[in-house]
N, C-alpha and C. Protein backbone atom coordinates (compact mmCIF):
# COMPACT_ATOMS: atom_id res chain seq x y z
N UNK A 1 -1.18 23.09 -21.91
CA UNK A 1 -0.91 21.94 -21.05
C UNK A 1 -0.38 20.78 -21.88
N UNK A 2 -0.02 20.94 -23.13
CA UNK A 2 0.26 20.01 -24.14
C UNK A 2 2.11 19.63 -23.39
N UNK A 3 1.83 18.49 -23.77
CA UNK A 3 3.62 18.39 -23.65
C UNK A 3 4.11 18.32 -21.89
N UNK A 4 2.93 17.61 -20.89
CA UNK A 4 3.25 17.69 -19.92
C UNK A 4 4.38 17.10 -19.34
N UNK A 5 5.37 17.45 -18.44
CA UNK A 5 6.68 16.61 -18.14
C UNK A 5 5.97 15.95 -16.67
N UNK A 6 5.75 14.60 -17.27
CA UNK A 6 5.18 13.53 -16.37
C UNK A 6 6.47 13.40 -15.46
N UNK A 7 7.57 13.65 -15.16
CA UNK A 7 8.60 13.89 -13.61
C UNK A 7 8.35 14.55 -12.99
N UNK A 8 6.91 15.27 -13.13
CA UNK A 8 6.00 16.14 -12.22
C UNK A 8 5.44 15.99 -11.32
N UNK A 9 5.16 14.67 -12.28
CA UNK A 9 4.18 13.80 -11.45
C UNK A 9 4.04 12.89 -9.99
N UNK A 10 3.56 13.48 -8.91
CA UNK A 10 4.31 12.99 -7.21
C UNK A 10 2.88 12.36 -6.83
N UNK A 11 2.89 11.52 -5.96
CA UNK A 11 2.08 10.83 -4.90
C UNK A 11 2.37 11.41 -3.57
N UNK A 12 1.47 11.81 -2.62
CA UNK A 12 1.63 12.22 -1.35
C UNK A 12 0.09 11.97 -0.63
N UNK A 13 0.80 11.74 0.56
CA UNK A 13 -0.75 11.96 1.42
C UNK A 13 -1.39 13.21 1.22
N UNK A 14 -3.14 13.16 1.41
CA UNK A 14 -3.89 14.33 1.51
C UNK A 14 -3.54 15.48 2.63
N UNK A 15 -3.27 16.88 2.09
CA UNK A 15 -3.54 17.76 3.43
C UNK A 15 -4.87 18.52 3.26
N UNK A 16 -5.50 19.12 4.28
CA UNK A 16 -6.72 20.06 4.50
C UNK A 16 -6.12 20.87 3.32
N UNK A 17 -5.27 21.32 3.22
CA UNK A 17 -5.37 22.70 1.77
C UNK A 17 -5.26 22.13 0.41
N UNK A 18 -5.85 20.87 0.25
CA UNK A 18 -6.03 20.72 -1.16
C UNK A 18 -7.42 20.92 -1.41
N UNK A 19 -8.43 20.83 -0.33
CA UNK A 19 -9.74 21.04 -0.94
C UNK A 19 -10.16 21.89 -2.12
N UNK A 20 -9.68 22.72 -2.18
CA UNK A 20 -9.95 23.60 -3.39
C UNK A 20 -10.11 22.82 -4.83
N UNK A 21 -8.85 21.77 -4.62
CA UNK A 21 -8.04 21.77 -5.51
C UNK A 21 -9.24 20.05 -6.35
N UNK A 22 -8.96 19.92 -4.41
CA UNK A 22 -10.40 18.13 -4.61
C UNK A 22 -11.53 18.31 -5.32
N UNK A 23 -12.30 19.45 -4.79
CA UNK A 23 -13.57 19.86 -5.27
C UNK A 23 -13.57 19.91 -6.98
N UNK A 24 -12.36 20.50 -7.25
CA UNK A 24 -12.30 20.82 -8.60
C UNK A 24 -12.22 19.62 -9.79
N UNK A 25 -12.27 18.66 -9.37
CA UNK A 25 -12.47 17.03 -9.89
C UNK A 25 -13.45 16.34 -9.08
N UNK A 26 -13.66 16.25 -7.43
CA UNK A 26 -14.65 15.45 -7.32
C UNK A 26 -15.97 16.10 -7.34
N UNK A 27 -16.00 17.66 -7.50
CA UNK A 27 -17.19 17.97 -8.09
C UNK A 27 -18.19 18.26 -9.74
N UNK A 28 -16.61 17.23 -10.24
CA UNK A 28 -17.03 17.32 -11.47
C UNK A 28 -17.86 15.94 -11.94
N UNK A 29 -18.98 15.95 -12.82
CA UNK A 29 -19.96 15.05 -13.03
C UNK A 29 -19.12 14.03 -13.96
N UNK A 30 -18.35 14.70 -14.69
CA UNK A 30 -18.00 13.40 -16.06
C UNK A 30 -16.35 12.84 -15.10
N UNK A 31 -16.13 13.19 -14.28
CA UNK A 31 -14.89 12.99 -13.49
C UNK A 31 -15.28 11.82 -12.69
N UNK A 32 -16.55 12.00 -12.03
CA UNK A 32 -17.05 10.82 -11.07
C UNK A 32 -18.24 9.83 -11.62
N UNK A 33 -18.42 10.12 -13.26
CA UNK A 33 -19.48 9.86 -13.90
C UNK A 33 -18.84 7.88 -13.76
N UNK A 34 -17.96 7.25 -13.56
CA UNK A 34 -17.74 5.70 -13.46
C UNK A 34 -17.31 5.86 -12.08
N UNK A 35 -17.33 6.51 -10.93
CA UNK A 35 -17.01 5.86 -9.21
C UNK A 35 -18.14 5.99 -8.38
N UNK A 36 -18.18 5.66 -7.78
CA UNK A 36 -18.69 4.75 -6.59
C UNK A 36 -19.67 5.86 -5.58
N UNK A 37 -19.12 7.37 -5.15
CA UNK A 37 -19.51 8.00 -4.39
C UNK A 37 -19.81 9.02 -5.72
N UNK A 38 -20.58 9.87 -4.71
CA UNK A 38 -21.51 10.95 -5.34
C UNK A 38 -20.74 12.34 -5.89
N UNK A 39 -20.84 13.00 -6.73
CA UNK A 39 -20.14 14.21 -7.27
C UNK A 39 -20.15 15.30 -5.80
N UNK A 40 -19.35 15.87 -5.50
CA UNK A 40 -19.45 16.92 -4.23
C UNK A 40 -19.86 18.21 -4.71
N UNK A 41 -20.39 18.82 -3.52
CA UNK A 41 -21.08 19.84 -4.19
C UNK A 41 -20.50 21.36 -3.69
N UNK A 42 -19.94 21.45 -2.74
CA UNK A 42 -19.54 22.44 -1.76
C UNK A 42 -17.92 21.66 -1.38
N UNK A 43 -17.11 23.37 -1.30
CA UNK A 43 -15.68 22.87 -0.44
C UNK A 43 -15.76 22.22 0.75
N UNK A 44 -17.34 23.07 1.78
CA UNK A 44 -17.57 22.48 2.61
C UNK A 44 -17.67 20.87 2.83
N UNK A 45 -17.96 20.35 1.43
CA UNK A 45 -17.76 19.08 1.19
C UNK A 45 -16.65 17.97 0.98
N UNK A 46 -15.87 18.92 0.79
CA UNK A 46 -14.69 18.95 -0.07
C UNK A 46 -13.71 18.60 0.93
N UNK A 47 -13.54 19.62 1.82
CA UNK A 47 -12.96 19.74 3.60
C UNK A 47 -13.59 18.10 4.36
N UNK A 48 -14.46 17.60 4.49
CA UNK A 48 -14.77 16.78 4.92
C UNK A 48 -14.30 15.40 4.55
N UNK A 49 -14.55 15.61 3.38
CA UNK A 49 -14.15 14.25 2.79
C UNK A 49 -11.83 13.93 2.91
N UNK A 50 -11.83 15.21 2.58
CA UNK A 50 -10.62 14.97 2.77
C UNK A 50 -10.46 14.53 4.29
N UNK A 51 -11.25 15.39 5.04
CA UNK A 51 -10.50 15.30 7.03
C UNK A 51 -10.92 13.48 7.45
N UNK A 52 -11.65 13.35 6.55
CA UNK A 52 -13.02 11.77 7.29
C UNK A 52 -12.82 10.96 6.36
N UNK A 53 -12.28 10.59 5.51
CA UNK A 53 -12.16 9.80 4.85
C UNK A 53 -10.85 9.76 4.07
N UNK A 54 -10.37 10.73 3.16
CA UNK A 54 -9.10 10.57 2.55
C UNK A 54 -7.65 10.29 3.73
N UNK A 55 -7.68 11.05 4.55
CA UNK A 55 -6.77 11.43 5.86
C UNK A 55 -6.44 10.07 6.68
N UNK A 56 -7.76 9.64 7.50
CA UNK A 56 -7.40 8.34 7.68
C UNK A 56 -7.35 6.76 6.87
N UNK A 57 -7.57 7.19 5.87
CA UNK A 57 -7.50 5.88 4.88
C UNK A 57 -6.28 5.05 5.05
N UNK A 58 -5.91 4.06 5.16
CA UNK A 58 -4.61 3.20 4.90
C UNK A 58 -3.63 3.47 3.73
N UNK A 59 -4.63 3.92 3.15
CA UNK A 59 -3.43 3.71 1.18
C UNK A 59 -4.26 4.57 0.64
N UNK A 60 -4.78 5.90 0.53
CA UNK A 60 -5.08 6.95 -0.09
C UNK A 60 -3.92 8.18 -0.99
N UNK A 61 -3.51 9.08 -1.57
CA UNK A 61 -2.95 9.15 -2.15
C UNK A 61 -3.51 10.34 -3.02
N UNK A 62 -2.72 11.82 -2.64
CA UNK A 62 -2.97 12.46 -3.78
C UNK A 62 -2.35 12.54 -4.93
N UNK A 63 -2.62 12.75 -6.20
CA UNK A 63 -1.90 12.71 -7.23
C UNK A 63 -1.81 13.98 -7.58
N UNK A 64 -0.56 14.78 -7.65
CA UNK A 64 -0.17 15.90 -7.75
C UNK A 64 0.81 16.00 -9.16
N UNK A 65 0.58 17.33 -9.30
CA UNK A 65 1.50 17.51 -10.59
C UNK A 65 2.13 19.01 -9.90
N UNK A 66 3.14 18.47 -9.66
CA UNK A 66 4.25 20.00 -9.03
C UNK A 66 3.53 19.87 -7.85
N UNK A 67 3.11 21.05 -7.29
CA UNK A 67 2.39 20.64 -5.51
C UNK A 67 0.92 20.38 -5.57
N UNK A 68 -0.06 20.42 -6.79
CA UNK A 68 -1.21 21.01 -7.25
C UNK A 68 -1.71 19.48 -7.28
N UNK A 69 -2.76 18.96 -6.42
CA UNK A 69 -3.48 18.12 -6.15
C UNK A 69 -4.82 17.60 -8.03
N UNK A 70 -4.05 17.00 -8.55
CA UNK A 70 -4.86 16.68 -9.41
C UNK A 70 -6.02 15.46 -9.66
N UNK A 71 -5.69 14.88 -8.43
CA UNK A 71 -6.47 13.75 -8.07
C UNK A 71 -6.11 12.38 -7.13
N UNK A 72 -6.33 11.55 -7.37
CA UNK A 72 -6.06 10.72 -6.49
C UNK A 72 -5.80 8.89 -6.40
N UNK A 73 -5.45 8.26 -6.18
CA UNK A 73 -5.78 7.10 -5.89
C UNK A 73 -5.51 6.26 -5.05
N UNK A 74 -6.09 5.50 -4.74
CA UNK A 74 -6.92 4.07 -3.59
C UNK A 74 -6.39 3.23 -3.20
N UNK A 75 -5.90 2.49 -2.49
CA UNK A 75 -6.08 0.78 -2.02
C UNK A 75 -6.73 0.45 -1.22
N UNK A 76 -7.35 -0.40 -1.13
CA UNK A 76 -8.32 -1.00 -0.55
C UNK A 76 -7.62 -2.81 0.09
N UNK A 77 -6.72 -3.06 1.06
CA UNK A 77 -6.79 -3.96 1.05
C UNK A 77 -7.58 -5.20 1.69
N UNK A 78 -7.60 -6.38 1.23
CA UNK A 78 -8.25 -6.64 2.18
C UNK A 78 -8.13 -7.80 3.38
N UNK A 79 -8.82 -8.84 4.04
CA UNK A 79 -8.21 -9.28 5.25
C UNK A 79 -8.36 -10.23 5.26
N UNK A 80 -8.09 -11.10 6.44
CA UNK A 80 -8.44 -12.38 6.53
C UNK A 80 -7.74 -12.87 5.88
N UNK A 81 -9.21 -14.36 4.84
CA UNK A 81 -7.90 -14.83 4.14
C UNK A 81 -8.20 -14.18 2.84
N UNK A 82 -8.60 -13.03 2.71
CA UNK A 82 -8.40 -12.39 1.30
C UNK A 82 -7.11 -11.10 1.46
N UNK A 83 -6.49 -11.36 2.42
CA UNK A 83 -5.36 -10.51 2.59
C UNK A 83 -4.45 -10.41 1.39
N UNK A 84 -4.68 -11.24 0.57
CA UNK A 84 -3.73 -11.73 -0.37
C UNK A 84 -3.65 -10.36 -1.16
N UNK A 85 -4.92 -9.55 -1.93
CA UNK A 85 -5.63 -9.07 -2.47
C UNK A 85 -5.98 -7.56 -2.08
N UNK A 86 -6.01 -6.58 -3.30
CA UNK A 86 -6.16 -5.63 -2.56
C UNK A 86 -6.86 -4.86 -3.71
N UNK A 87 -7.94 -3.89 -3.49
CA UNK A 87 -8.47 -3.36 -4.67
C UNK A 87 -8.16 -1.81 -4.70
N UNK A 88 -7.95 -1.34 -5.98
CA UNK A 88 -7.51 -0.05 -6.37
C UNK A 88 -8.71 0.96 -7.24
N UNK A 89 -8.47 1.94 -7.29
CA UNK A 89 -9.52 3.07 -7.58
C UNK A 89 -8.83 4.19 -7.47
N UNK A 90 -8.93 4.83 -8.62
CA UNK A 90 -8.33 6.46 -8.95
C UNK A 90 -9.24 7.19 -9.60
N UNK A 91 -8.59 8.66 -10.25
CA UNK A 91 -9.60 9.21 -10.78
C UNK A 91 -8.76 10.78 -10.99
N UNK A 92 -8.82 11.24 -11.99
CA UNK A 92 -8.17 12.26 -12.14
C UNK A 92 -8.79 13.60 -12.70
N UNK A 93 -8.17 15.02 -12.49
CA UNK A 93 -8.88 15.92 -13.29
C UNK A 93 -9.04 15.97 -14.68
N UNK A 94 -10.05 16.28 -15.47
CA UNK A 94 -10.83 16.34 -16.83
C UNK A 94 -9.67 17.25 -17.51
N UNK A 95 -8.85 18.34 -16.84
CA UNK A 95 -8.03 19.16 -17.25
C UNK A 95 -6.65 17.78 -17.76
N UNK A 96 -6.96 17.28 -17.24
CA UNK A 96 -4.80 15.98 -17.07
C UNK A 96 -5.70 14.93 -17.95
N UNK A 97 -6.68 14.32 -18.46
CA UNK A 97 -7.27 13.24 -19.32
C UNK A 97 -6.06 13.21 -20.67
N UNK A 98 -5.80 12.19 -21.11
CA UNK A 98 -5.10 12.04 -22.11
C UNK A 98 -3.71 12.54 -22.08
N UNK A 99 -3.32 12.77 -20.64
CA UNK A 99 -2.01 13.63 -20.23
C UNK A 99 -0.69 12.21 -20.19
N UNK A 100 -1.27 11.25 -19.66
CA UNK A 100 -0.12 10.39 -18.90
C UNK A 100 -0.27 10.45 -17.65
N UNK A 101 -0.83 11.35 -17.10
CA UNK A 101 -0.91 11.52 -15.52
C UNK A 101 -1.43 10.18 -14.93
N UNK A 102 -2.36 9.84 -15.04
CA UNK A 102 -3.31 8.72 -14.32
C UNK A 102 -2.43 7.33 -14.44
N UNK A 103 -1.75 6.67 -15.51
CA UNK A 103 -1.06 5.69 -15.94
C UNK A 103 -0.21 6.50 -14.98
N UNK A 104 0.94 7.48 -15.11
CA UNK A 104 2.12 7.78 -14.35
C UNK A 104 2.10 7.21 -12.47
N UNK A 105 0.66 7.80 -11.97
CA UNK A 105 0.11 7.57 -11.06
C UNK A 105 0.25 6.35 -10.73
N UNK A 106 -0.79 5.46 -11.46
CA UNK A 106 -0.85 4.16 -11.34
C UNK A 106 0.92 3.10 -11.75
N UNK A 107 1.58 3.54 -11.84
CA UNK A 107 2.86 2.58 -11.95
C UNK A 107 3.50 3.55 -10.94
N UNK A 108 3.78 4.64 -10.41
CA UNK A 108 4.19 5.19 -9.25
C UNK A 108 3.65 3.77 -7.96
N UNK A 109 2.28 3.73 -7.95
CA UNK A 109 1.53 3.20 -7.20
C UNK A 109 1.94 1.77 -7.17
N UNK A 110 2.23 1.23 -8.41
CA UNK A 110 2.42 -0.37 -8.11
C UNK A 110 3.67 -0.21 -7.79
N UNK A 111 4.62 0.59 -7.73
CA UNK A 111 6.48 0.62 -7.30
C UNK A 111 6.29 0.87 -6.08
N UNK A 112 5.59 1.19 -5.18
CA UNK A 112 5.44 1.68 -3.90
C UNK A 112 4.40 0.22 -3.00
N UNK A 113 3.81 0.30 -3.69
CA UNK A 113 2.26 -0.33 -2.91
C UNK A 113 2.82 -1.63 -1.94
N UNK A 114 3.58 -2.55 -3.14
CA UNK A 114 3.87 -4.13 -2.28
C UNK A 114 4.94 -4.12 -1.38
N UNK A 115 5.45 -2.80 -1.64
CA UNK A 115 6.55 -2.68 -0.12
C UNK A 115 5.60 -2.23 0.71
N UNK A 116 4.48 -1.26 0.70
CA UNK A 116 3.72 -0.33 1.79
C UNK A 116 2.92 -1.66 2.56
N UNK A 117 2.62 -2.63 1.59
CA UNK A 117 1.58 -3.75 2.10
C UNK A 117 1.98 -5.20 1.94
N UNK A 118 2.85 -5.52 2.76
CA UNK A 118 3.70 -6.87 2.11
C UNK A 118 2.72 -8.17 2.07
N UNK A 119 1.37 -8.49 2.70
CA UNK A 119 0.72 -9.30 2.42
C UNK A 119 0.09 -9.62 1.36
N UNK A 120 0.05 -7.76 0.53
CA UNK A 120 -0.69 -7.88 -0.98
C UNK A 120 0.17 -8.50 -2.04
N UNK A 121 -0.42 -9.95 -2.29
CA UNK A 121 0.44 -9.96 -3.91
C UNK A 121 -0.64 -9.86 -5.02
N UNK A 122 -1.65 -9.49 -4.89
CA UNK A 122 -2.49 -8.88 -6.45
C UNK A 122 -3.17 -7.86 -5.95
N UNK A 123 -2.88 -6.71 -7.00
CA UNK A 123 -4.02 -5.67 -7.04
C UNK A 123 -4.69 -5.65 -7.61
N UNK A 124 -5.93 -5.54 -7.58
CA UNK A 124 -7.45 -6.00 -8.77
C UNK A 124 -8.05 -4.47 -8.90
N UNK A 125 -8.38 -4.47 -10.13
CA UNK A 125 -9.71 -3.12 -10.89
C UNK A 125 -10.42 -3.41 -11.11
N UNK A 126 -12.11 -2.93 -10.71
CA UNK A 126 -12.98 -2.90 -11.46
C UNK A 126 -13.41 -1.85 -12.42
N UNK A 127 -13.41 -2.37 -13.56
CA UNK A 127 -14.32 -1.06 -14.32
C UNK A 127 -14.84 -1.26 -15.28
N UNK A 128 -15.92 -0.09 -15.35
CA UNK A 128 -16.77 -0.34 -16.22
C UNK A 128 -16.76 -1.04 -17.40
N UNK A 129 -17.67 -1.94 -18.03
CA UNK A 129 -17.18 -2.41 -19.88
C UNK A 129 -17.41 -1.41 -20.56
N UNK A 130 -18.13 0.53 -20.17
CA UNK A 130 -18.36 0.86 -21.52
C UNK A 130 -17.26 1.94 -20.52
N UNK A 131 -16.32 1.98 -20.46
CA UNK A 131 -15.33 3.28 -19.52
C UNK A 131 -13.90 2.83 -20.58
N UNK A 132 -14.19 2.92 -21.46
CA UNK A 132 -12.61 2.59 -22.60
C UNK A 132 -11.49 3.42 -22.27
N UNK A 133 -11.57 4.57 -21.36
CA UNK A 133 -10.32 5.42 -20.89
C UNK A 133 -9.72 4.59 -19.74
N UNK A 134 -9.96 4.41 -19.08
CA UNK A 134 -9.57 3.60 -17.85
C UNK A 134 -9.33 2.26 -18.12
N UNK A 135 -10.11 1.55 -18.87
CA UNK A 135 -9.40 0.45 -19.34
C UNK A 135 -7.51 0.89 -20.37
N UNK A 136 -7.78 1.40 -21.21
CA UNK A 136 -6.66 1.67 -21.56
C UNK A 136 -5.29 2.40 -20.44
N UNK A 137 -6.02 3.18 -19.32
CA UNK A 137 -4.90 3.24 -18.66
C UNK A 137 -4.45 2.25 -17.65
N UNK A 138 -5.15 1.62 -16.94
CA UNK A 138 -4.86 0.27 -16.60
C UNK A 138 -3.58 -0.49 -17.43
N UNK A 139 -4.25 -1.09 -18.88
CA UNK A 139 -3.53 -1.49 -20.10
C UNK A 139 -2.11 -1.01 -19.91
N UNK A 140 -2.05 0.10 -19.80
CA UNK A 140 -0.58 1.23 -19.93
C UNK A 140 -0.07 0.49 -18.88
N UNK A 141 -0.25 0.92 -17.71
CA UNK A 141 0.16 0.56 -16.26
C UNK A 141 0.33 -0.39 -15.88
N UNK A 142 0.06 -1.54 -16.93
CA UNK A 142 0.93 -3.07 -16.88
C UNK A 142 -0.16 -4.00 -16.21
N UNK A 143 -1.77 -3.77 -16.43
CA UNK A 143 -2.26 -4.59 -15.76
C UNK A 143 -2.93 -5.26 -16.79
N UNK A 144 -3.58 -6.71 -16.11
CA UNK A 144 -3.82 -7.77 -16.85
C UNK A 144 -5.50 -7.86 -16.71
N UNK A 145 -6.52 -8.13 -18.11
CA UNK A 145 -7.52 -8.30 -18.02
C UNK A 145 -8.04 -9.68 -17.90
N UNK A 146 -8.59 -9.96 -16.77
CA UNK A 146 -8.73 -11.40 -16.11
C UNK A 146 -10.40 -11.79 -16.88
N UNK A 147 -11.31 -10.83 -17.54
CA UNK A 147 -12.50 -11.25 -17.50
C UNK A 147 -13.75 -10.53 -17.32
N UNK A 148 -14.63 -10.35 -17.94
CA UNK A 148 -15.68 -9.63 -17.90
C UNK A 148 -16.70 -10.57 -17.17
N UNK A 149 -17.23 -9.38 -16.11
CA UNK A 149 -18.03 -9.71 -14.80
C UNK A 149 -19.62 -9.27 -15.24
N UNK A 150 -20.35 -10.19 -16.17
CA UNK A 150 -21.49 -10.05 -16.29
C UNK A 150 -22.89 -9.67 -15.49
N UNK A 151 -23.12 -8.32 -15.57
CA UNK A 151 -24.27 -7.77 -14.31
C UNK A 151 -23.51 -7.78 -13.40
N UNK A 152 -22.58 -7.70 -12.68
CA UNK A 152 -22.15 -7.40 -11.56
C UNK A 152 -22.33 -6.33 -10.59
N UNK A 153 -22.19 -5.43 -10.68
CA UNK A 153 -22.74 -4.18 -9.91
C UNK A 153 -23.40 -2.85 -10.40
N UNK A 154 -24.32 -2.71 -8.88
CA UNK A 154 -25.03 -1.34 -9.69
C UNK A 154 -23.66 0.01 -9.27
N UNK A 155 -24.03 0.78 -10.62
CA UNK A 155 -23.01 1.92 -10.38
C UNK A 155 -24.26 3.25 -10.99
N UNK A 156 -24.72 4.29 -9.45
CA UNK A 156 -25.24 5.11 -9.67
C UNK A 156 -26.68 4.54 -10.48
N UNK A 157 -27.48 3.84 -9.89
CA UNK A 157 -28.75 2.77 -10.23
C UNK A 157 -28.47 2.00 -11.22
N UNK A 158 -27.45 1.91 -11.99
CA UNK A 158 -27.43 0.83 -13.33
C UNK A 158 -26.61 -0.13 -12.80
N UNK A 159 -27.59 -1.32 -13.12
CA UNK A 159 -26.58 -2.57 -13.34
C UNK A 159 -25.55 -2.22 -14.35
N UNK A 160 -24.67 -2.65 -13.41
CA UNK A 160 -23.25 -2.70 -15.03
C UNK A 160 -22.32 -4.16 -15.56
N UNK A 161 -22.02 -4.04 -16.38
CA UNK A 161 -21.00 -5.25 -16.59
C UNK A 161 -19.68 -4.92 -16.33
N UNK A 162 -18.44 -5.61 -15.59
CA UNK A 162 -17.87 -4.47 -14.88
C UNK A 162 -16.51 -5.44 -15.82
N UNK A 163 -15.59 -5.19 -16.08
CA UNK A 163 -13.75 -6.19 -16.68
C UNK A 163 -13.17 -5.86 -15.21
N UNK A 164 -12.86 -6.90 -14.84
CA UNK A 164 -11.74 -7.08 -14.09
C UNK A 164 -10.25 -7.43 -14.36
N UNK A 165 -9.66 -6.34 -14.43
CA UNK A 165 -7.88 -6.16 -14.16
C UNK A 165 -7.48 -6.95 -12.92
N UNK A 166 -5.94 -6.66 -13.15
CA UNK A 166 -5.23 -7.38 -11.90
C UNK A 166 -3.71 -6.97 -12.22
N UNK A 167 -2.87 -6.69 -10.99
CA UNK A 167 -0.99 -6.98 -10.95
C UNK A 167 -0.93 -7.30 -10.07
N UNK A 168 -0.18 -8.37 -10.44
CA UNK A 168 0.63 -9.36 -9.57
C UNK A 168 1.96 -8.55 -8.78
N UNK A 169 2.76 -9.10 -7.70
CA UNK A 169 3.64 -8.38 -7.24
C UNK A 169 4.98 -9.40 -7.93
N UNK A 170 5.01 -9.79 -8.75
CA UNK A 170 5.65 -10.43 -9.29
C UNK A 170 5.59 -10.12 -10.92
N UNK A 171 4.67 -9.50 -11.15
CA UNK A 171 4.41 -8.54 -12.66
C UNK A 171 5.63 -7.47 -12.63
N UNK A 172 6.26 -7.00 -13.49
CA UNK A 172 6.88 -6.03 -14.14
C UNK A 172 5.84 -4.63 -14.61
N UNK A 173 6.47 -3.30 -13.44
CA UNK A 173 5.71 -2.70 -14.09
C UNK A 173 6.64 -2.15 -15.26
N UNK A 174 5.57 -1.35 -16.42
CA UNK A 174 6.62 -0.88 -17.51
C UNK A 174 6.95 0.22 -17.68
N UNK A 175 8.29 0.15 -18.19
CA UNK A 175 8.53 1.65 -18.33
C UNK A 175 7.91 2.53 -18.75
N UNK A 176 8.10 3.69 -18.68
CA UNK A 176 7.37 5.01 -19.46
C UNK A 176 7.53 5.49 -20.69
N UNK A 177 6.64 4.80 -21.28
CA UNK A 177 6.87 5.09 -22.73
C UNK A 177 5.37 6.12 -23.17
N UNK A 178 4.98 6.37 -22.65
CA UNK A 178 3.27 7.33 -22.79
C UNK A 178 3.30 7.58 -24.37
C-alpha cells in the first residue's frame, strides 16, 4: 500500500453496501479511540448507522479510495446566529494512517464545503491535545490553531484538553504536496 496515488482519492455520499467496508474502521478501537460515538460491534450495526444517521446527515461523506469506502467525514453546521460556523470530524482506516488520505479528504472537503453551505465562513476542529496525528493532518489541510481549550470535554469518561483549529472561507487551501 506504499506509494498510494492520492487521485484515488473521491468523496461521495454513503450507500447501504459500504457497511462491510464501515464496520471495518468504525469497529476498530484505536480508529475511534479520539471520537465521540462508541466502536461498532456488528454489520448489523454497521447497516444502521449508515441507514439512520450517515444517509440523512446534511454534510456526511464517504471517503473512498477507488470505490472502497475508507472512511469518512462530517459537517456539522450550525444555526441561528452561529450559522456562521460549522464543525468538522473525520476519521479514517488504520490500513490508509500515514497515507495522505485523511489530509487529501480534508482539502477535497474545504474545496467543496463553502459552495455546499454558503452561510459557513469558518470550519472549526476539535481535538484532542494528546491526538498528534490529527493535529498534524489538520496542519496539512491548511487549518489554523486558534488555542488550547483547557478541560473542555469529556471524551469516553475523561476530561480532555481539547486545540481548537479553524478555515476560514477566505483561507487558501494548499496544494498537495504530502
Amino acid at each position: 500500500m506504499e506509494g498510494v496515488d492520492l487521485s484515488a482519492v473521491s468523496l461521495r455520499p454513503f450507500r447501504i453496501s459500504d457497511a462491510d467496508d464501515f464496520l471495518s474502521f468504525a469497529g476498530d478501537d484505536q480508529v475511534t479511540r479520539f471520537m465521540r460515538w462508541n466502536t461498532l460491534a456488528s454489520r448489523e450495526e454497521a447497516l444502521a448507522t449508515i441507514r439512520d444517521v450517515c444517509m440523512p446527515h446534511p454534510w456526511r461523506r464517504a471517503v473512498c479510495v477507488g470505490d472502497r469506502c475508507v472512511g469518512f467525514v462530517s459537517i456539522w453546521p450550525g444555526s441561528g446566529d452561529d450559522r456562521c460556523r460549522a464543525d468538522i470530524g473525520y476519521g479514517v482506516a488504520r490500513e490508509w494512517w500515514g497515507k495522505g488520505v485523511a489530509t487529501r479528504a480534508l482539502r477535497m472537503t474545504l474545496s467543496q464545503v463553502f459552495g455546499d453551505l454558503p452561510d459557513v465562513l469558518r470550519i472549526q476542529a476539535f481535538v484532542g491535545a494528546d491526538n498528534k496525528a490529527s493535529q498534524r493532518v489538520l496542519e496539512k489541510a491548511g487549518f489554523t490553531r486558534d488555542g488550547l481549550l483547557r478541560k473542555y470535554a469529556y471524551l469516553k469518561g475523561t476530561l480532555q484538553d481539547l486545540y481548537l483549529y479553524s478555515f476560514l472561507s477566505t483561507d487558501v487551501v494548499p496544494a498537495a504536496a504530502d
